[in-house]
N, C-alpha and C. Protein backbone atom coordinates (compact mmCIF):
# COMPACT_ATOMS: atom_id res chain seq x y z
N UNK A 1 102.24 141.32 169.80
CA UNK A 1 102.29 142.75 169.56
C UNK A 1 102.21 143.48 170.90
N UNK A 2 103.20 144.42 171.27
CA UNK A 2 103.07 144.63 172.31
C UNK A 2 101.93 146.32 172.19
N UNK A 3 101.24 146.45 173.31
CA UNK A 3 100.38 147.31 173.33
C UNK A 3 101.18 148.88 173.57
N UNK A 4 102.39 148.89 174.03
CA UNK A 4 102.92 150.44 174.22
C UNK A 4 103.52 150.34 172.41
N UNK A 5 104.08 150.14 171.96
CA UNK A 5 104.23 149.89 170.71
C UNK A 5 103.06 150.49 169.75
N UNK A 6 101.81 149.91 169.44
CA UNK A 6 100.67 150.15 168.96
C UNK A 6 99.96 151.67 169.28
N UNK A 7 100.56 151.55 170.67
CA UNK A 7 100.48 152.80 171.26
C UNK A 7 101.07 154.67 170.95
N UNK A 8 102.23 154.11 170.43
CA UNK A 8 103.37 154.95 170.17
C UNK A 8 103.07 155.03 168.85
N UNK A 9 102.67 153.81 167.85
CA UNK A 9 102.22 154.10 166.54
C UNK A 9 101.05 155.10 166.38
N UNK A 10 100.52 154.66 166.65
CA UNK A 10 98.86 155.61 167.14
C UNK A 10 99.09 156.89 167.58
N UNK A 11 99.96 157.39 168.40
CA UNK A 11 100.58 158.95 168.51
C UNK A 11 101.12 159.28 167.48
N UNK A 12 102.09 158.85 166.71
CA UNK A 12 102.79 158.83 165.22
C UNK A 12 101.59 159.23 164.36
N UNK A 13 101.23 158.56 163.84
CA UNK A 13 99.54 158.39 163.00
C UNK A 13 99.29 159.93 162.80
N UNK A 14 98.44 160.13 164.38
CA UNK A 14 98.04 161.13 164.74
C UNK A 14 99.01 162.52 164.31
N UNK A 15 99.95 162.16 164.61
CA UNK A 15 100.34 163.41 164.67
C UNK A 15 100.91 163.92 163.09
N UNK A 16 101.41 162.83 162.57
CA UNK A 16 101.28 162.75 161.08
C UNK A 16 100.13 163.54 160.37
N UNK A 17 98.67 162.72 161.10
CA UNK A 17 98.18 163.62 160.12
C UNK A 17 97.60 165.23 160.69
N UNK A 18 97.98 165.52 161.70
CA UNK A 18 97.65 166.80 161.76
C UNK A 18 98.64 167.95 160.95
N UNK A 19 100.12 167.15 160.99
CA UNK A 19 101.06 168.07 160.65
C UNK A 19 101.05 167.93 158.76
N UNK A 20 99.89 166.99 158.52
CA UNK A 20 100.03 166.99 157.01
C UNK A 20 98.55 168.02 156.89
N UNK A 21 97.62 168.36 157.65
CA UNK A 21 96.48 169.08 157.77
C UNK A 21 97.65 170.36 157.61
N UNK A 22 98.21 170.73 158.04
CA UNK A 22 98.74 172.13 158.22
C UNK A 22 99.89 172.46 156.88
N UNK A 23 100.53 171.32 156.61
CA UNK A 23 101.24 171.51 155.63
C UNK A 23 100.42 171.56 154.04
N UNK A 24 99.53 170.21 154.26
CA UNK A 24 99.24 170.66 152.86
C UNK A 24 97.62 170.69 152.92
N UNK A 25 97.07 171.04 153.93
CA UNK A 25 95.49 171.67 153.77
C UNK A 25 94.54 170.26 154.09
N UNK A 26 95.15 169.29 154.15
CA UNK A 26 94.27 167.94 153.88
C UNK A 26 95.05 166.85 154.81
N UNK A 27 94.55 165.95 155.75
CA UNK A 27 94.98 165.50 156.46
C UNK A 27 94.76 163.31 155.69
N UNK A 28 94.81 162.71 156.81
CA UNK A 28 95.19 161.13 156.34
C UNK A 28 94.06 160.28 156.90
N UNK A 29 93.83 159.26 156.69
CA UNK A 29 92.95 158.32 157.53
C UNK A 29 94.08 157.60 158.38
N UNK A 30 94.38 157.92 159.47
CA UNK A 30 94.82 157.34 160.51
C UNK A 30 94.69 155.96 160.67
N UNK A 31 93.46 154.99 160.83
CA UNK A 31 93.13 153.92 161.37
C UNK A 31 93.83 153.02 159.79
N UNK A 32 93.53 153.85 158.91
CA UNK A 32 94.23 152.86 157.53
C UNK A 32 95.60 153.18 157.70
N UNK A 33 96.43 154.06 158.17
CA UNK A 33 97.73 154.35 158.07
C UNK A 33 98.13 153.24 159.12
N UNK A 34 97.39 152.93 159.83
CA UNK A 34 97.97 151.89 160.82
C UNK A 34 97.76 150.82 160.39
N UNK A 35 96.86 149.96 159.77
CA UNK A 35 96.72 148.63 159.15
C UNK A 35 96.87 148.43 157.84
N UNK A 36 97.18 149.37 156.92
CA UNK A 36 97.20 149.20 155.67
C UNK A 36 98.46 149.29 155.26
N UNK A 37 99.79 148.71 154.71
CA UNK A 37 101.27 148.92 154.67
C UNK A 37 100.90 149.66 153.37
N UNK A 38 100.52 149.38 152.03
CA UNK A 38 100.34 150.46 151.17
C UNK A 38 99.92 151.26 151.12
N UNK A 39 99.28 151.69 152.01
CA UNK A 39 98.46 153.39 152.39
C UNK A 39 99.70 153.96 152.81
N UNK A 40 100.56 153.28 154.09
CA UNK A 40 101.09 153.94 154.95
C UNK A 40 102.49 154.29 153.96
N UNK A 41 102.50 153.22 153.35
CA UNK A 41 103.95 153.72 152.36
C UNK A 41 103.63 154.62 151.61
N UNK A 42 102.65 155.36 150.89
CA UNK A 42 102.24 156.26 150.32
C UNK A 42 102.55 157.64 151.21
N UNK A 43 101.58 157.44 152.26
CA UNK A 43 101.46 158.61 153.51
C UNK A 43 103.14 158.27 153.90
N UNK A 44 103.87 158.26 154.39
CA UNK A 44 105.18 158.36 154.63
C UNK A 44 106.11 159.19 153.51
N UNK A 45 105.74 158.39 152.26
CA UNK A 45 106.43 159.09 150.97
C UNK A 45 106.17 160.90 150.80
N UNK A 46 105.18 160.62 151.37
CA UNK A 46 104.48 162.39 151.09
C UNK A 46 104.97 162.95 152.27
N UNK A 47 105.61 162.47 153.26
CA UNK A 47 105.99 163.01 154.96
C UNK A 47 107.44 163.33 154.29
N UNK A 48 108.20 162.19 153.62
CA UNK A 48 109.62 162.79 153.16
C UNK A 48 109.61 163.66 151.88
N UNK A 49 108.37 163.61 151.57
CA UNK A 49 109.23 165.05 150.67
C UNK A 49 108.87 166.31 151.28
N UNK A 50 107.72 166.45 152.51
CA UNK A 50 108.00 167.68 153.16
C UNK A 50 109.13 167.92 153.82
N UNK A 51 110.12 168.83 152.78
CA UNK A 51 111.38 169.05 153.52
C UNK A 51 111.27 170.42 154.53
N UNK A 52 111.94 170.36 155.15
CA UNK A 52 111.83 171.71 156.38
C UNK A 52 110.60 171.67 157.32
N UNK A 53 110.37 170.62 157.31
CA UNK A 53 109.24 170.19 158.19
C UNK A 53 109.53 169.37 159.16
N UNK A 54 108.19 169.06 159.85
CA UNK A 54 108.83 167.64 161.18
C UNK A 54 108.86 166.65 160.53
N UNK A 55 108.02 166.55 159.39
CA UNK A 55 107.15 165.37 158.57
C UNK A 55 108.26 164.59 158.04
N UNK A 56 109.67 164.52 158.14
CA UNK A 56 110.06 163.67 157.67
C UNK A 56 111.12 162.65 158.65
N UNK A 57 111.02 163.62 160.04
CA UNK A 57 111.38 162.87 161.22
C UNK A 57 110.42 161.72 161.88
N UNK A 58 109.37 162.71 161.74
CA UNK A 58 107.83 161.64 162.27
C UNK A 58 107.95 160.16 161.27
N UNK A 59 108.17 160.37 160.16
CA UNK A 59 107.71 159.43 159.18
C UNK A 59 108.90 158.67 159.36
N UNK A 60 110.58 158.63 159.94
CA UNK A 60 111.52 158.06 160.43
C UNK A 60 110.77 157.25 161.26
N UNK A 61 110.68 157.89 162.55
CA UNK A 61 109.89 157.04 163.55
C UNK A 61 108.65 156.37 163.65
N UNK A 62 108.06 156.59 162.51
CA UNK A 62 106.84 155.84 162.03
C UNK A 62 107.07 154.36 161.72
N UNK A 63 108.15 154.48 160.92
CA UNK A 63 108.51 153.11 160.47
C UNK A 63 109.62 152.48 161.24
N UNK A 64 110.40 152.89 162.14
CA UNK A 64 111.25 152.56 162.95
C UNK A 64 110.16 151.57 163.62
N UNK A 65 109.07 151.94 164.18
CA UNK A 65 108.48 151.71 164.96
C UNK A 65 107.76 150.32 164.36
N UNK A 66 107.57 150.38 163.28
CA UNK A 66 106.54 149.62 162.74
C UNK A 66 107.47 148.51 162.36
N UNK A 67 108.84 148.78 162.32
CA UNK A 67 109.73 147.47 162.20
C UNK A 67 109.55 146.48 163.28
N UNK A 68 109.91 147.48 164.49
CA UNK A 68 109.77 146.90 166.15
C UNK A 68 108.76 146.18 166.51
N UNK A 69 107.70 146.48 165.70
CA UNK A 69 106.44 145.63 166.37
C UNK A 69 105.99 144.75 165.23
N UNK A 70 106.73 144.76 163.90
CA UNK A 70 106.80 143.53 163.15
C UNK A 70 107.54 142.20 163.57
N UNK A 71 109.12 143.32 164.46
CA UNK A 71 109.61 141.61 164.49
C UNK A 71 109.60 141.50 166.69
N UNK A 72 108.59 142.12 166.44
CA UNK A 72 108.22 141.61 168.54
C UNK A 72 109.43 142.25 169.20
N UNK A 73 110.04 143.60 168.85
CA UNK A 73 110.71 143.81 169.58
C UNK A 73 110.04 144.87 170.54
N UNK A 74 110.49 144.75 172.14
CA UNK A 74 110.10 145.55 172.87
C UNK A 74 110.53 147.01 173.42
N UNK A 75 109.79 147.74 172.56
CA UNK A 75 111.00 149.27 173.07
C UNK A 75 110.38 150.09 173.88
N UNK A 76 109.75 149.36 175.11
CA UNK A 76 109.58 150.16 176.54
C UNK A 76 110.27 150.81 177.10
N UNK A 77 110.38 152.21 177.42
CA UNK A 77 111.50 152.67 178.33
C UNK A 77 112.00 153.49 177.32
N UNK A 78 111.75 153.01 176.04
CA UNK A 78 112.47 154.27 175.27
C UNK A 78 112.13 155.33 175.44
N UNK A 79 113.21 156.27 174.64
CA UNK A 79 112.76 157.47 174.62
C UNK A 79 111.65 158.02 173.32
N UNK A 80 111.08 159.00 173.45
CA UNK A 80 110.26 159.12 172.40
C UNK A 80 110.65 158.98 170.86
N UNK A 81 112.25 159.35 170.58
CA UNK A 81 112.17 158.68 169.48
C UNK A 81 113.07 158.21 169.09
N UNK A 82 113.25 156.97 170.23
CA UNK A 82 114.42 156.18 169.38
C UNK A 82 113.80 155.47 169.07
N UNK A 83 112.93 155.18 168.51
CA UNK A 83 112.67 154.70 167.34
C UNK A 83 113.45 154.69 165.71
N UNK A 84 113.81 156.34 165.83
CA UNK A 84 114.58 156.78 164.66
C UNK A 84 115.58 156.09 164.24
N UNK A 85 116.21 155.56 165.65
CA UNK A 85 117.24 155.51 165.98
C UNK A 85 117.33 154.15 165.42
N UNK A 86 116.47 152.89 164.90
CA UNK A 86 116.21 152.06 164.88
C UNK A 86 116.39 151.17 163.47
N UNK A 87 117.28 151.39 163.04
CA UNK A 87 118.09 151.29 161.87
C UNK A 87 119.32 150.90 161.52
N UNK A 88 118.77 149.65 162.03
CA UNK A 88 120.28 148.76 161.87
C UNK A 88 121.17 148.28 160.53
N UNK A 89 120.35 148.79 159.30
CA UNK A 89 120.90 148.64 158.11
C UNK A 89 122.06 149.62 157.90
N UNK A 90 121.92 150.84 158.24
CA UNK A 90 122.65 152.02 157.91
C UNK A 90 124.01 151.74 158.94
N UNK A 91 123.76 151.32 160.28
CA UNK A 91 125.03 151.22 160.64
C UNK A 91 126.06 150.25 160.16
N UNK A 92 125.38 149.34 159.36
CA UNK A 92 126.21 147.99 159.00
C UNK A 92 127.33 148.52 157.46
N UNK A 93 126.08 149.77 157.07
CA UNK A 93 126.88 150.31 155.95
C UNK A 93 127.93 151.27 156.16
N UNK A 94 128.60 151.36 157.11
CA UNK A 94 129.16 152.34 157.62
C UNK A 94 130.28 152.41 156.90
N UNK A 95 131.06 153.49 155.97
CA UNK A 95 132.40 153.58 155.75
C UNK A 95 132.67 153.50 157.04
N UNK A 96 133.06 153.80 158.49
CA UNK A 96 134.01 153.80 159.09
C UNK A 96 134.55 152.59 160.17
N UNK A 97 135.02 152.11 160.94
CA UNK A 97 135.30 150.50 161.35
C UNK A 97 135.58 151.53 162.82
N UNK A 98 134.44 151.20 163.21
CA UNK A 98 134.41 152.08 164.96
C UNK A 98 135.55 151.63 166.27
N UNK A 99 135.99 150.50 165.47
CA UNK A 99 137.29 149.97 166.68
C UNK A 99 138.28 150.68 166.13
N UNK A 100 138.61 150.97 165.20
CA UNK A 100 139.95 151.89 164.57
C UNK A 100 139.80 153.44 164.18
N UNK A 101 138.33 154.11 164.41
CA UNK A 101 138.15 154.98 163.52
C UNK A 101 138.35 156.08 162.56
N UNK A 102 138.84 154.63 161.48
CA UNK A 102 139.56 155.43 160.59
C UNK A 102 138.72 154.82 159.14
N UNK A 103 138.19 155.33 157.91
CA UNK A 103 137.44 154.90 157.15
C UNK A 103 138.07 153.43 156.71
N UNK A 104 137.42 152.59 156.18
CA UNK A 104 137.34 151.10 156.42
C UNK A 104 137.99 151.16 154.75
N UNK A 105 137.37 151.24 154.05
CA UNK A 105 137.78 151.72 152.68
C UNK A 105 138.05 152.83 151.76
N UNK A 106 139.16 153.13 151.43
CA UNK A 106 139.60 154.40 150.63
C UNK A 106 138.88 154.57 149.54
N UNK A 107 138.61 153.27 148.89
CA UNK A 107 138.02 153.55 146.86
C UNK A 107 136.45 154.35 147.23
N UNK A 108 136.05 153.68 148.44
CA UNK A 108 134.61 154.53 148.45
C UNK A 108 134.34 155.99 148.20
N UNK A 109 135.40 156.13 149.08
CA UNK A 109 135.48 157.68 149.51
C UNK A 109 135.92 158.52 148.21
N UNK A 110 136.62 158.15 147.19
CA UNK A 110 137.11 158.28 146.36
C UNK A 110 136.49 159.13 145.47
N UNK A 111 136.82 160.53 144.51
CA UNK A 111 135.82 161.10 143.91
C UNK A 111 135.88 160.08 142.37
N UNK A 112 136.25 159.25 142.43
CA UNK A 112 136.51 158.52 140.79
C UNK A 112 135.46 157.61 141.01
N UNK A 113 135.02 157.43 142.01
CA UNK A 113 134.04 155.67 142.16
C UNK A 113 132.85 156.46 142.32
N UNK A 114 132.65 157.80 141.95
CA UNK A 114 131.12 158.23 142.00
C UNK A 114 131.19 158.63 140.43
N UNK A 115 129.45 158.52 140.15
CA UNK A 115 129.17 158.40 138.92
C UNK A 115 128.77 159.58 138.73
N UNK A 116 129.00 160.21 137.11
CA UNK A 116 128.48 161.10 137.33
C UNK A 116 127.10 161.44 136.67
N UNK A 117 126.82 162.63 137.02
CA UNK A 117 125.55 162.55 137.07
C UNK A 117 124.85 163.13 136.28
C-alpha cells in the first residue's frame, strides 16, 4: 500500500465529510469511511445523489483512488484528480474506435435498440 495513496484517500475522506456537514447538516466517520468498504459504499451513494454539488466528483475520486491502492497501483505525480480519471471500464465501453473516429457500431446508436421507458 503505498503511503501517498492512503494519503490522498484521507484528504478525500475529509473533505467528503465536511462537504456532507454543509450539505446535509451531519457529517461521516472518516476513519470507518476508510476501512470499512460497506460504510464507504453507503457514504459515496449519498455523495452521488448530491447533485449540483462537489459531492459527486469527490466520491469519483474516492473510489478511483481506492481501486489504485487495491490493486498496488502507484499514482505519484498525479494530479489531484486523476484519480477520476481512473476508469478503465468506461473507456473499453466506448461506442467510438479512436483509430478511425467514427462510431464502432450503428445499432447502438440507434433510437430502436433503446427501450422504452
Amino acid at each position: 500500500m503505498s503511503q501517498a495513496l492512503a494519503n490522498r484517500r484521507l484528504q478525500l475522506a475529509t473533505r467528503i465529510h465536511y462537504a456532507l456537514m454543509r450539505e446535509l447538516g451531519f457529517g461521516i466517520d472518516v476513519g470507518r469511511l476508510m476501512k470499512q468498504p460497506l460504510y464507504a459504499r453507503d457514504v459515496l451513494l449519498v455523495c452521488d445523489a448530491c447533485s449540483g454539488h462537489d459531492l459527486p466528483r469527490l466520491a469519483i475520486a474516492f473510489r478511483g483512488l481506492t481501486i489504485a491502492e487495491a490493486e498496488g497501483v502507484d499514482t505519484a505525480g498525479a494530479s489531484q484528480f486523476a484519480s477520476s480519471l481512473f476508469q478503465t471500464s468506461t473507456a473499453q465501453s466506448s461506442q467510438f474506435n479512436a483509430s478511425q473516429s467514427q462510431p464502432a457500431s450503428t445499432e447502438a446508436a440507434s433510437p430502436e435498440s433503446v427501450p422504452a421507458a
